[in-house]
C-alpha atoms as a PDB file:
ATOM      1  CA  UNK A   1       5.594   4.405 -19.058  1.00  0.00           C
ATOM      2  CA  UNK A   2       6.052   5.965 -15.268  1.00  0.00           C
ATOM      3  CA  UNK A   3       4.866   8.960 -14.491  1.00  0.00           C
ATOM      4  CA  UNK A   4       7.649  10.163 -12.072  1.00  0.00           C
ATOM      5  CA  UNK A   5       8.633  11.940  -9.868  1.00  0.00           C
ATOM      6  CA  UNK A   6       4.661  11.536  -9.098  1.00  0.00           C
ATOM      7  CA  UNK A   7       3.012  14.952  -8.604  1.00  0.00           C
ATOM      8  CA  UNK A   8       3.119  16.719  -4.877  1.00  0.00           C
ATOM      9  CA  UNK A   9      -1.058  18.151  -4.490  1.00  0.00           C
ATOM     10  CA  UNK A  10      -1.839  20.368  -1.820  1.00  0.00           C
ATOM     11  CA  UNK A  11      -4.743  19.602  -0.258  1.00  0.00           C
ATOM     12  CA  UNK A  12      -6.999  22.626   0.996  1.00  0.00           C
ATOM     13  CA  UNK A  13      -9.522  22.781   4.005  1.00  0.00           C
ATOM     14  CA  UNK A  14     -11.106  25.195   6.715  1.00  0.00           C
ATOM     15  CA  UNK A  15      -9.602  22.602   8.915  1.00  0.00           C
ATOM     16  CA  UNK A  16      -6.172  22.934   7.880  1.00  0.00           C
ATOM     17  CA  UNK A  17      -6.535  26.086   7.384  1.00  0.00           C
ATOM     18  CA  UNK A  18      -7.681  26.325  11.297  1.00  0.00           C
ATOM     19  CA  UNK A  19      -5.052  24.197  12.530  1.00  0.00           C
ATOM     20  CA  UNK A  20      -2.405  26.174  10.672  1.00  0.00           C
ATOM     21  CA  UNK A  21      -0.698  22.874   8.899  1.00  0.00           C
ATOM     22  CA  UNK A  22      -0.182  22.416   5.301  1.00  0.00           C
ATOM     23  CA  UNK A  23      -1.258  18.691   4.096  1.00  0.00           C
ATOM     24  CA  UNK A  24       0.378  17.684   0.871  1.00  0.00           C
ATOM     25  CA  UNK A  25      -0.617  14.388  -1.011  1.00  0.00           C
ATOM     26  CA  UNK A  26       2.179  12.250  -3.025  1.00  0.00           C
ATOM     27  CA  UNK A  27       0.507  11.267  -5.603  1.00  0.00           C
ATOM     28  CA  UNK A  28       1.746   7.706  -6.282  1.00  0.00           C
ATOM     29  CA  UNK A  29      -1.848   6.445  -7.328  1.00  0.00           C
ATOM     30  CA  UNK A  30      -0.997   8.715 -10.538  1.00  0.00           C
ATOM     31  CA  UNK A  31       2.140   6.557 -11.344  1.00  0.00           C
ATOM     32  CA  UNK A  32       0.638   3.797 -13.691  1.00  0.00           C
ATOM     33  CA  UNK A  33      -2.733   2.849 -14.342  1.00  0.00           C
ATOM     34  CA  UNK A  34      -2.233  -0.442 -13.040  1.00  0.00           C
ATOM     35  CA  UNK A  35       1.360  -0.648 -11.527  1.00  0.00           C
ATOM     36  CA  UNK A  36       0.547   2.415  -8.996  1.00  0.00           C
ATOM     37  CA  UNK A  37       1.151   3.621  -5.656  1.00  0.00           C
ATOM     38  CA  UNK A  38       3.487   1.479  -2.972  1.00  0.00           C
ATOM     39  CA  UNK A  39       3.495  -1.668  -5.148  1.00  0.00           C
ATOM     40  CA  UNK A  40       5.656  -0.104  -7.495  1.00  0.00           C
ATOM     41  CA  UNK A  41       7.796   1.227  -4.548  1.00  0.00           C
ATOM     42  CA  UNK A  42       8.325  -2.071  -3.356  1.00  0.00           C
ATOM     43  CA  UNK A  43       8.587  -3.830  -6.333  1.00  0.00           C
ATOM     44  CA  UNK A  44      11.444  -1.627  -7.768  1.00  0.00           C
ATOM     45  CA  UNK A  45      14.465  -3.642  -5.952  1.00  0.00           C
ATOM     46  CA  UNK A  46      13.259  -6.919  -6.465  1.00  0.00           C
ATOM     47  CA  UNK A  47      13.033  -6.182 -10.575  1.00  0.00           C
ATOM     48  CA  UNK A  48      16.043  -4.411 -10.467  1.00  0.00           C
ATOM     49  CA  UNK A  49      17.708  -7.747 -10.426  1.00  0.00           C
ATOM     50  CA  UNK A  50      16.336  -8.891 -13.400  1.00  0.00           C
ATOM     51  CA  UNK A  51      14.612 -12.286 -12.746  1.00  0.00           C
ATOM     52  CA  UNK A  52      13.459 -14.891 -15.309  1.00  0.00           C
ATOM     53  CA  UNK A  53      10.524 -15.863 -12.879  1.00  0.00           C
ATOM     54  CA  UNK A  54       9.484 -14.337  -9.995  1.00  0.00           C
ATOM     55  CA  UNK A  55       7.365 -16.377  -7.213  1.00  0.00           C
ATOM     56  CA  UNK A  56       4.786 -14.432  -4.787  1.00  0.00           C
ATOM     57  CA  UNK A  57       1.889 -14.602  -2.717  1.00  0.00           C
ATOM     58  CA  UNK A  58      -1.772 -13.156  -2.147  1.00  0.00           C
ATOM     59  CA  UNK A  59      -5.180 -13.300  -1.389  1.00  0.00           C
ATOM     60  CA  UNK A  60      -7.682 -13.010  -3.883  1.00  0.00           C
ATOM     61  CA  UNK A  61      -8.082  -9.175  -3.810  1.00  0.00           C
ATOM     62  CA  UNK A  62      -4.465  -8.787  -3.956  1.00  0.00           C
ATOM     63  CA  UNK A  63      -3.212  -5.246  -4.620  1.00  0.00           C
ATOM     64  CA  UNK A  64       0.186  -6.417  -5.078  1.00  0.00           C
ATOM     65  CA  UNK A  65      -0.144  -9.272  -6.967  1.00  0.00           C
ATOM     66  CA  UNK A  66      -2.244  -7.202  -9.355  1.00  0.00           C
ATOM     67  CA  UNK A  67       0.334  -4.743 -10.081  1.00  0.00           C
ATOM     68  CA  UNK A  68       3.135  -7.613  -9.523  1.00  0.00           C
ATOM     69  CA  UNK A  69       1.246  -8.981 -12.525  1.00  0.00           C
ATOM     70  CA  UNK A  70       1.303  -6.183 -15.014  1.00  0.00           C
ATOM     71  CA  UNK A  71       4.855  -5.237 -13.903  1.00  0.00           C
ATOM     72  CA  UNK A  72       5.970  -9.404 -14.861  1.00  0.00           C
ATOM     73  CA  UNK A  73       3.936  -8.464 -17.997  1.00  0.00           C
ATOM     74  CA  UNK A  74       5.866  -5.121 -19.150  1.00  0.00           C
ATOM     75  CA  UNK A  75       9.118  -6.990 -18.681  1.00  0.00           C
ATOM     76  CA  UNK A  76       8.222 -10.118 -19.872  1.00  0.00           C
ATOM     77  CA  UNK A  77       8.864 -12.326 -16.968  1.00  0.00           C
ATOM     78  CA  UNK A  78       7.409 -15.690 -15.733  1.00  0.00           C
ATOM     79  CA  UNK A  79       4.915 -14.989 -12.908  1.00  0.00           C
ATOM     80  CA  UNK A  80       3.927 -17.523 -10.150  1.00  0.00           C
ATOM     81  CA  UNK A  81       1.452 -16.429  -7.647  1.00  0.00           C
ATOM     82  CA  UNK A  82       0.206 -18.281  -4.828  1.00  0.00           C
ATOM     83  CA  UNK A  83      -3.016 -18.052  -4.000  1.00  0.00           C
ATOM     84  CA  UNK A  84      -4.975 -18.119  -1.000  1.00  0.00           C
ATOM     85  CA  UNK A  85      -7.964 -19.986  -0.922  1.00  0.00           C
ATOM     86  CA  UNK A  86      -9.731 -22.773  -3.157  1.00  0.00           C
ATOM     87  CA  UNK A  87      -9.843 -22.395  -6.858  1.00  0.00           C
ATOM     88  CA  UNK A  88     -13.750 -23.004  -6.834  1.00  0.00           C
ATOM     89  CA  UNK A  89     -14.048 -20.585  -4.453  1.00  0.00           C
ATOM     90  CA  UNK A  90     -12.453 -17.586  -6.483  1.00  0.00           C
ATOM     91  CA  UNK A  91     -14.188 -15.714  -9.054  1.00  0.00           C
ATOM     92  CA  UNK A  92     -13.438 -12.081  -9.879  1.00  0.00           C
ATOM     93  CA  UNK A  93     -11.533  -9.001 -11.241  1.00  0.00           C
ATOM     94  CA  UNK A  94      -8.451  -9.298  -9.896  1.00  0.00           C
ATOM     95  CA  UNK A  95      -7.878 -12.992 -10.383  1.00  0.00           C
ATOM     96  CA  UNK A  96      -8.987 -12.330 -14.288  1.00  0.00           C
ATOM     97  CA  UNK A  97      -6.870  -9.912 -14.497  1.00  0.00           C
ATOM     98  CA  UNK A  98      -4.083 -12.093 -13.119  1.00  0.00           C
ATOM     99  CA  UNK A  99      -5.112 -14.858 -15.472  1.00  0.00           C
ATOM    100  CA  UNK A 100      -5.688 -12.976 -18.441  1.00  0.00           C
ATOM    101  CA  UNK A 101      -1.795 -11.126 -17.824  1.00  0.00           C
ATOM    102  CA  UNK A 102      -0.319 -14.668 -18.083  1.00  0.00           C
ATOM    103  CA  UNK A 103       0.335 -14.985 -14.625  1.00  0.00           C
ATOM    104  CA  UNK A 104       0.132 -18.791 -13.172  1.00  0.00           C
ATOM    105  CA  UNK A 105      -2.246 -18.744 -10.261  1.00  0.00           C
ATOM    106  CA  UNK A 106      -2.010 -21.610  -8.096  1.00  0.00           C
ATOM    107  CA  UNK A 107      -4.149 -22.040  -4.686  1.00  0.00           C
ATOM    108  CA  UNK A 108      -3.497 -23.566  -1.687  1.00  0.00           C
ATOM    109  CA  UNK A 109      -5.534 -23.767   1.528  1.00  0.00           C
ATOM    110  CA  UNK A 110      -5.342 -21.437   4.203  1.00  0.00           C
ATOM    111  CA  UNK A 111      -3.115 -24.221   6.400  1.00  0.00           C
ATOM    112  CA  UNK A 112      -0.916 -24.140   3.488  1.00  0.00           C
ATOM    113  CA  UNK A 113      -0.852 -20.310   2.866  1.00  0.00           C
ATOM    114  CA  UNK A 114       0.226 -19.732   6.505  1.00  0.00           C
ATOM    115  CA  UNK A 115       3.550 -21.364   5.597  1.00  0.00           C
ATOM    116  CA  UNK A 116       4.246 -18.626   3.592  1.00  0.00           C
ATOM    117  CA  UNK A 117       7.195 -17.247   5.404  1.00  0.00           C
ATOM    118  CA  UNK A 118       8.421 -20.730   6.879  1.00  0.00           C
ATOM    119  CA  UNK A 119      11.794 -21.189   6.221  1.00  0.00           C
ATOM    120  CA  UNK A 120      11.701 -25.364   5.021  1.00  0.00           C
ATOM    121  CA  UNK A 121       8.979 -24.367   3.229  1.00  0.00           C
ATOM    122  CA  UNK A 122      10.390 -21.480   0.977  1.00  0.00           C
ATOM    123  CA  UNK A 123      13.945 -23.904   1.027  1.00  0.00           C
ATOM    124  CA  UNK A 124      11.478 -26.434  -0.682  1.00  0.00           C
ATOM    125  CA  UNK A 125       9.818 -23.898  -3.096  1.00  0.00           C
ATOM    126  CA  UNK A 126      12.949 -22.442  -4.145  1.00  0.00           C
ATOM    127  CA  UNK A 127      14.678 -26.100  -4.553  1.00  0.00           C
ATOM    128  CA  UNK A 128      11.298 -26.598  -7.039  1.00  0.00           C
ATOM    129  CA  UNK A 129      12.247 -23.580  -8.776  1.00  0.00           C
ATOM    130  CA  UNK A 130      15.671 -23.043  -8.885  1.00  0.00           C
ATOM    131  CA  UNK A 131      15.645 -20.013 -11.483  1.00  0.00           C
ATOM    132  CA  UNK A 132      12.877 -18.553  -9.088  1.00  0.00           C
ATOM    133  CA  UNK A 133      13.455 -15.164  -7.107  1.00  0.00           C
ATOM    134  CA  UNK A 134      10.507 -15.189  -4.526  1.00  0.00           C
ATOM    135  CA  UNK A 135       9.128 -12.120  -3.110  1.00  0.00           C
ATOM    136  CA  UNK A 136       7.452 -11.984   0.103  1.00  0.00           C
ATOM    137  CA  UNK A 137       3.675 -11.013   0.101  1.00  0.00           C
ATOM    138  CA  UNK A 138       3.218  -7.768  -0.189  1.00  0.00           C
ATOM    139  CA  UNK A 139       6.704  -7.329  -1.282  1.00  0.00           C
ATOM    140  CA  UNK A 140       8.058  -7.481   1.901  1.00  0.00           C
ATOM    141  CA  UNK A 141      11.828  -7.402   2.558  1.00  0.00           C
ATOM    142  CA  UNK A 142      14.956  -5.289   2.107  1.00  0.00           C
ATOM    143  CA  UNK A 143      14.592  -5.289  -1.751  1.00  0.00           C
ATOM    144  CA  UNK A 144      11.622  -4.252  -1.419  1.00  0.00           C
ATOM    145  CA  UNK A 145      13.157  -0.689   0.649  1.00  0.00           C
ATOM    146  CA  UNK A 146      14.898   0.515  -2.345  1.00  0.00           C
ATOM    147  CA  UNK A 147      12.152   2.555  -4.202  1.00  0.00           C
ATOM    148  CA  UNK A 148      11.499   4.316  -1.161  1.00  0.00           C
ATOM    149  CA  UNK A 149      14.720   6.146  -0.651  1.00  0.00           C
ATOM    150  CA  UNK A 150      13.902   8.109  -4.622  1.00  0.00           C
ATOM    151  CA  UNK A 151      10.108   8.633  -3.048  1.00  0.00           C
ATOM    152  CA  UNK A 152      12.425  10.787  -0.054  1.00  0.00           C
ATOM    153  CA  UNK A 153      14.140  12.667  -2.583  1.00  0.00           C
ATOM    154  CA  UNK A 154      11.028  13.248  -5.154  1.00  0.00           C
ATOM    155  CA  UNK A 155       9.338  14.824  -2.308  1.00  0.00           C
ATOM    156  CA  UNK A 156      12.744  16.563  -0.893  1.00  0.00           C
ATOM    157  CA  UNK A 157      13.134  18.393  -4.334  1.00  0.00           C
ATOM    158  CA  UNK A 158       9.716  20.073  -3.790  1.00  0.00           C
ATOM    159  CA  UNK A 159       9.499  21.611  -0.665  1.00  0.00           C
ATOM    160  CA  UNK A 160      10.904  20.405   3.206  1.00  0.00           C
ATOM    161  CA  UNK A 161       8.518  18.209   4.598  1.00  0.00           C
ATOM    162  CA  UNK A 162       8.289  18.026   8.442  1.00  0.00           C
ATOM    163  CA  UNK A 163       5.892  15.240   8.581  1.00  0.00           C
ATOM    164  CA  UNK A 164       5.370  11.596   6.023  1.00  0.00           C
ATOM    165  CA  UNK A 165       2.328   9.646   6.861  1.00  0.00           C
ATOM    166  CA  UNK A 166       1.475   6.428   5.047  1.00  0.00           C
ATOM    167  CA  UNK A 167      -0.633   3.369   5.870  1.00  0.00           C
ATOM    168  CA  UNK A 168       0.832   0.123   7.229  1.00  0.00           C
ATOM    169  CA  UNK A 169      -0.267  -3.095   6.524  1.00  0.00           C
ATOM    170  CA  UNK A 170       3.171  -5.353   6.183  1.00  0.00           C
ATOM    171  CA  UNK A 171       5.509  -2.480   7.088  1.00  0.00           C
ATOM    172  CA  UNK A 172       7.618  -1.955   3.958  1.00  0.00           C
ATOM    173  CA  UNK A 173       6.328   1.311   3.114  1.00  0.00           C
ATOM    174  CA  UNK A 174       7.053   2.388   6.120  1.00  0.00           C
ATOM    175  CA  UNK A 175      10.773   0.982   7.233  1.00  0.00           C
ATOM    176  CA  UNK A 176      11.873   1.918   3.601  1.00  0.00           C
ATOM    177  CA  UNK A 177      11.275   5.423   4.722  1.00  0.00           C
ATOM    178  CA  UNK A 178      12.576   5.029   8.199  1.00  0.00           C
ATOM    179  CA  UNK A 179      15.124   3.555   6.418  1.00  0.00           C
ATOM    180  CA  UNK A 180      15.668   6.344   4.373  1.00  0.00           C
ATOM    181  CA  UNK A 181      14.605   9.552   6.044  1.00  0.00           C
ATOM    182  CA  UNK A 182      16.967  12.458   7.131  1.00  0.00           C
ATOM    183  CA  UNK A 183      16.884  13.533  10.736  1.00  0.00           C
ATOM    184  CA  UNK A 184      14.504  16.053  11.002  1.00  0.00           C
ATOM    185  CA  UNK A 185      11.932  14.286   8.937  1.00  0.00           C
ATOM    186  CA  UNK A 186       9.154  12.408  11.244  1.00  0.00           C
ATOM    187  CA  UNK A 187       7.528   9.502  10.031  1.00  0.00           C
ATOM    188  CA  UNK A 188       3.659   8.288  11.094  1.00  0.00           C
ATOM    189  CA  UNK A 189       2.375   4.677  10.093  1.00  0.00           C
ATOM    190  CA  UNK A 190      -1.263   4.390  10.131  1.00  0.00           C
ATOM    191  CA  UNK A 191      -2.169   0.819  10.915  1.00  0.00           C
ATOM    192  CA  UNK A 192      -4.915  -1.001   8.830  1.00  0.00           C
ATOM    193  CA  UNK A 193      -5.760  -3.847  10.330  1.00  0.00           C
ATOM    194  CA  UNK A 194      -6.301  -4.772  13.987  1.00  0.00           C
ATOM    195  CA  UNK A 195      -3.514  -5.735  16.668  1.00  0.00           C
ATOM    196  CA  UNK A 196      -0.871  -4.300  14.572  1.00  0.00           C
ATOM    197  CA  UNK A 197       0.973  -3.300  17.007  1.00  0.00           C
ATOM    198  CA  UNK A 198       3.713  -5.895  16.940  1.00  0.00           C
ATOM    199  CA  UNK A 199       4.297  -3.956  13.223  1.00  0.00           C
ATOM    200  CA  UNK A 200       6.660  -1.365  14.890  1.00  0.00           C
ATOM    201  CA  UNK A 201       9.258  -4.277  15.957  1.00  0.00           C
ATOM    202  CA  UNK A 202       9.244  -5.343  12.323  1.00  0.00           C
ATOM    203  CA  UNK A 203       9.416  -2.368  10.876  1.00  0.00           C
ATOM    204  CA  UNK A 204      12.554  -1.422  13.088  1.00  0.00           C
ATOM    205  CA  UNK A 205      13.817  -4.778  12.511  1.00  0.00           C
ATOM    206  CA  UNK A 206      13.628  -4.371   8.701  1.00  0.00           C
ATOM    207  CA  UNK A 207      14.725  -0.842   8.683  1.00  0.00           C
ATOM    208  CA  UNK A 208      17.680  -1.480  11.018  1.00  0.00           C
ATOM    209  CA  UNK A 209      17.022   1.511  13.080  1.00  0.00           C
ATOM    210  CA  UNK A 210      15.267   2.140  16.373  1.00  0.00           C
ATOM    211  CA  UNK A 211      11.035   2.066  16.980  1.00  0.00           C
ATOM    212  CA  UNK A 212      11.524   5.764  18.387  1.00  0.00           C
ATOM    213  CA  UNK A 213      12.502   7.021  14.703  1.00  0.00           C
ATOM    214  CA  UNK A 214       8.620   6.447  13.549  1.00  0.00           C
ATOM    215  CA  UNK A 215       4.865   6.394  15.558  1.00  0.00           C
ATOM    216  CA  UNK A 216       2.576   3.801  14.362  1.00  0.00           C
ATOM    217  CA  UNK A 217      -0.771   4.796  15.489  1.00  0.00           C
ATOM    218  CA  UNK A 218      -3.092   1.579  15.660  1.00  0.00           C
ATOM    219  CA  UNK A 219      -6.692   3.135  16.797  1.00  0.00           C
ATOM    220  CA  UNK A 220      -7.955   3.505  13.314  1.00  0.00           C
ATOM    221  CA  UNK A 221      -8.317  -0.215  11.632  1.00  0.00           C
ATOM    222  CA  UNK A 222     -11.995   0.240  11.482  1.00  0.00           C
ATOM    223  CA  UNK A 223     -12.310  -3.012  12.851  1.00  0.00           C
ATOM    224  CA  UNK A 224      -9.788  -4.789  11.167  1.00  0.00           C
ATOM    225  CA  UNK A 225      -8.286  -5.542   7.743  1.00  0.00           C
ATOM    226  CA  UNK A 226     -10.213  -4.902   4.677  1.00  0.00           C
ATOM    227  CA  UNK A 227     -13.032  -3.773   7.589  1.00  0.00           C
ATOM    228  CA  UNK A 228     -15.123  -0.834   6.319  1.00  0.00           C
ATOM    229  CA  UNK A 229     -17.494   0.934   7.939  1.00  0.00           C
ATOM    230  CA  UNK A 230     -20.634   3.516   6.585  1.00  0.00           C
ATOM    231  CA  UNK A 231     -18.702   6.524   8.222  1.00  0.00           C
ATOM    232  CA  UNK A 232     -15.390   6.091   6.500  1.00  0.00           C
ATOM    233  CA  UNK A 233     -17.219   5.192   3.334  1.00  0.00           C
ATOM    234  CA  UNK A 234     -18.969   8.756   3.551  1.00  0.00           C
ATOM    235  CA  UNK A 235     -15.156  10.087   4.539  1.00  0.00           C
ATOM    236  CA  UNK A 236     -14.342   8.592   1.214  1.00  0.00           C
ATOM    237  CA  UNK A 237     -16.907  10.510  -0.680  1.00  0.00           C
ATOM    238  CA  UNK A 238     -16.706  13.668   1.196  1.00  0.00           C
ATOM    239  CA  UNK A 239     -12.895  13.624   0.433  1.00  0.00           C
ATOM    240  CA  UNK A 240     -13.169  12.679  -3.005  1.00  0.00           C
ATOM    241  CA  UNK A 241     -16.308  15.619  -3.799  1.00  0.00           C
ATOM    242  CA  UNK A 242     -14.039  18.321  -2.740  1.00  0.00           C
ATOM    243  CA  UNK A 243     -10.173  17.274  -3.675  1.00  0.00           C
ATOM    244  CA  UNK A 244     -10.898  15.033  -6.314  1.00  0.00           C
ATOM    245  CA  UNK A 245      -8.878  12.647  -5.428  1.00  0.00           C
ATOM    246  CA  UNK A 246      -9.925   8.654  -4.618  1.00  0.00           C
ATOM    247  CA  UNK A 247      -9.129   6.881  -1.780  1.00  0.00           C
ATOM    248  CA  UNK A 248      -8.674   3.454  -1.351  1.00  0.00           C
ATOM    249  CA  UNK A 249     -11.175   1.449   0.780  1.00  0.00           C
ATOM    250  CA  UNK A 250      -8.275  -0.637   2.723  1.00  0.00           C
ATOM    251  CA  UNK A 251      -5.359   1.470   3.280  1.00  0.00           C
ATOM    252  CA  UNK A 252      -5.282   5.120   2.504  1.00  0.00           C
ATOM    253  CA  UNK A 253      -9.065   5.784   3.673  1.00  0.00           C
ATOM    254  CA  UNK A 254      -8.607   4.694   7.267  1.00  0.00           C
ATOM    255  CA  UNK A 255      -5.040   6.694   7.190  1.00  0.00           C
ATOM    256  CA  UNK A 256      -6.370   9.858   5.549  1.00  0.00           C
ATOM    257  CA  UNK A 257      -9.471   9.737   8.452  1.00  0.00           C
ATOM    258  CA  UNK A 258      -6.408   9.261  11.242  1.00  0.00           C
ATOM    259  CA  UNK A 259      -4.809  12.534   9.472  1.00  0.00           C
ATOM    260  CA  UNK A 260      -7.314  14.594   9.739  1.00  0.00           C
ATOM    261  CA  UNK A 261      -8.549  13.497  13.488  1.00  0.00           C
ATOM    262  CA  UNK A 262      -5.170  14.225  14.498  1.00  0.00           C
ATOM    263  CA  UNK A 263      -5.257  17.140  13.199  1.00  0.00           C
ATOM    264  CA  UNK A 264      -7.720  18.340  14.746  1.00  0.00           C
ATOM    265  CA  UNK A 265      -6.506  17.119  17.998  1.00  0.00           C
ATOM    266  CA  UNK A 266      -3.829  19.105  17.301  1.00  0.00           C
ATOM    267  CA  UNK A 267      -0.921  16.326  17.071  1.00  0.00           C
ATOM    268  CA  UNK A 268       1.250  18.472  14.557  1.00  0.00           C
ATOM    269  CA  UNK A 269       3.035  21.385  14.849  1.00  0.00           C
ATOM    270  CA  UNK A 270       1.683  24.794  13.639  1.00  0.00           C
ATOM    271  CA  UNK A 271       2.961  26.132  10.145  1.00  0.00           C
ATOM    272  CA  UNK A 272       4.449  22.384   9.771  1.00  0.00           C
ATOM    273  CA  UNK A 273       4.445  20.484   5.979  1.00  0.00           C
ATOM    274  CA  UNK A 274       2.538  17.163   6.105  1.00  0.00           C
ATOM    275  CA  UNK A 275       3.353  14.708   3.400  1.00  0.00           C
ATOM    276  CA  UNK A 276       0.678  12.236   2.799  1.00  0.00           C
ATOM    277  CA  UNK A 277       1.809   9.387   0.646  1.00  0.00           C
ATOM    278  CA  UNK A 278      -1.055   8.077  -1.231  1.00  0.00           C
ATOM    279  CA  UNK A 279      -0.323   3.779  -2.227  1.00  0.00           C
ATOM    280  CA  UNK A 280      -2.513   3.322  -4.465  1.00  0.00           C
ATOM    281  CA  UNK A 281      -4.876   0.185  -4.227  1.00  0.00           C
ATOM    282  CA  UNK A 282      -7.923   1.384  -6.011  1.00  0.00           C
ATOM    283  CA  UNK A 283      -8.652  -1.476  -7.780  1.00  0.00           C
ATOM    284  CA  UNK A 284     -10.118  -2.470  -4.139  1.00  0.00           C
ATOM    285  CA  UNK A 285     -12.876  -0.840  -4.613  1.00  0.00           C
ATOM    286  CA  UNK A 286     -14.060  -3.228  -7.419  1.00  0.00           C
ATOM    287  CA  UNK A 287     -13.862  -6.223  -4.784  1.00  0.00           C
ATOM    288  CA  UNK A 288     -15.797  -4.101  -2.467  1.00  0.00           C
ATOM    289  CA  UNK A 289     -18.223  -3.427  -5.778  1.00  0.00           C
ATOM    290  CA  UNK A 290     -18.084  -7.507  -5.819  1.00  0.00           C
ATOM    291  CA  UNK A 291     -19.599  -8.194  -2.931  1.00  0.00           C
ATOM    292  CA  UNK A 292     -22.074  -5.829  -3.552  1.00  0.00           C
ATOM    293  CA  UNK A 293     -20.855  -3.710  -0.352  1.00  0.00           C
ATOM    294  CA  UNK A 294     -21.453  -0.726  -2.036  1.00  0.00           C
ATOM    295  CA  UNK A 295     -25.051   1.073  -3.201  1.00  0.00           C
ATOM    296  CA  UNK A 296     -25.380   2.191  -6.227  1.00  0.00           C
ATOM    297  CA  UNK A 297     -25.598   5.981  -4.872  1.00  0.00           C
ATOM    298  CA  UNK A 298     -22.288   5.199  -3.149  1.00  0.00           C
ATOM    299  CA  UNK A 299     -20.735   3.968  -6.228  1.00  0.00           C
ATOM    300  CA  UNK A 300     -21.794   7.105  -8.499  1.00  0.00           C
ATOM    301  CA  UNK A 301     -20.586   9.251  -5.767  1.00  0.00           C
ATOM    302  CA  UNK A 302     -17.462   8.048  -5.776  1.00  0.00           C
ATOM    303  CA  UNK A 303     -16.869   8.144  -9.397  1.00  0.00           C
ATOM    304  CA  UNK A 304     -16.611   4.293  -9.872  1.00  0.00           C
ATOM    305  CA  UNK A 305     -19.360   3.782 -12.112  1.00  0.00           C
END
């Protein structure tokens, strides 16, 4: 059903090349068609304790409750998701998708969405559903650490990497691996959206270790979550015209760009191994395809049509 370990895919340019690095790109988008990338990552702990009916939350482009969804599906269990946003106000591919798997959307205002990690307000959600394991959104927590530390050893088992880089946009990804990594291994956390910075005392938290085991560079949101602008768009394309390989308009685009500007400002050491750690998330492209932020030459160019 998996495909794992996920393949390891160097990735070849005259700017590596002239920067003496190697960049190598865990392929986790190859894991499952629909249950890809991070999400599965995360996910792994949580389903590992075998609920009956698992509760989450998202917005309406969720990556995670997408693959959430299809994961509750495989192993037949009762799936909850809390949306936010008005019912009359959401119409599209994910939310079909969501529907169509079985899944029980139910939406709530944004007042009522921000209570999403309020502590009398999960006590009352769990007291409604007693049989209920409820994941944080984005499958955020320590469960949700576990499927990092085999992502470490996949990798490990392939060559010594010197460098992991992944995107950040709740932190799990990235204090999983914190959690997880061996002392010579340094970690980078590309922020996606905008005034992340309070993201490194979170991820520490989480990870139980100190902010000086990871970097979490914050100058490449693109102005802010879900933010895209024409030149990373064209980074998309250019990237995906010569490696083949499709990056996600939220999360992996913006940290792939960071890469290779650091690279070229020289932020890694020569002859060093840089593991990239693709999440996934390209069903985000279809919202983008939604609200017709794409042209049609853009779309063709990135394969999506």
């Amino acid at each position: 059903m998996f495909n794992l370990p996920s393949p390891l895919q160097q990735i070849n340019s005259p700017l590596l090349k002239q920067s003496a690095v190697n960049l190598w790109l865990k392929r986790d988008d190859l894991i499952h068609s629909q249950i890809s990338g991070n999400k599965l990552r995360k996910l792994t702990g949580y389903l590992q304790q075998k609920p009956q009916h698992i509760i989450s939350f998202g917005g309406a482009f969720s990556n995670h409750l997408h693959a959430l969804a299809a994961a509750c599906q495989n192993q037949q269990i009762k799936l909850t998701a809390i949306v936010r946003g008005e019912a009359s106000q959401q119409h599209n591919a994910t939310l079909t998708a969501l529907h169509n798997i079985g899944a029980n959307l139910h939406f709530v205002d944004r007042q009522t969405y921000k209570l999403r990690n309020n502590a009398d307000y999960l006590a009352q959600l769990q007291a409604n559903n007693p049989k209920a394991t409820i994941i944080p959104e984005g499958g955020y927590g320590h469960l949700g650490l576990h499927g990092l530390a085999t992502l470490l050893n996949e990798v490990r088992q392939q060559l010594k990497a010197d460098y992991f880089v992944c995107p950040v946009g709740s932190g799990t990804t990235l204090a999983g691996l914190c959690k997880h990594k061996k002392h010579h291994e340094k970690l980078l956390g590309i922020c996606a959206i905008k005034g992340g910075e309070y993201l490194a005392q979170e991820v520490a938290q989480l990870a139980q270790r100190a902010t000086d085991d990871f970097s979490l560079n914050c100058d490449f949101h693109f102005g802010g979550f879900a933010k895209i602008k024409p030149e990373l768009i064209d980074f998309c394309i250019e990237f995906y015209q010569q490696h083949n390989v499709l990056l996600d308009p939220v999360y992996t685009s913006k940290a792939m760009y960071a890469v290779y500007q650091l690279i070229a400002q020289g932020h890694f050491t020569k002859q060093s191994n840089i593991v990239f750690i693709h999440t996934g998330g390209l069903q985000g492209w279809q919202g983008m395809i939604e609200r017709q932020l794409l042209s049609n030459l853009q779309i063709n160019a990135l394969g999506l049509n």
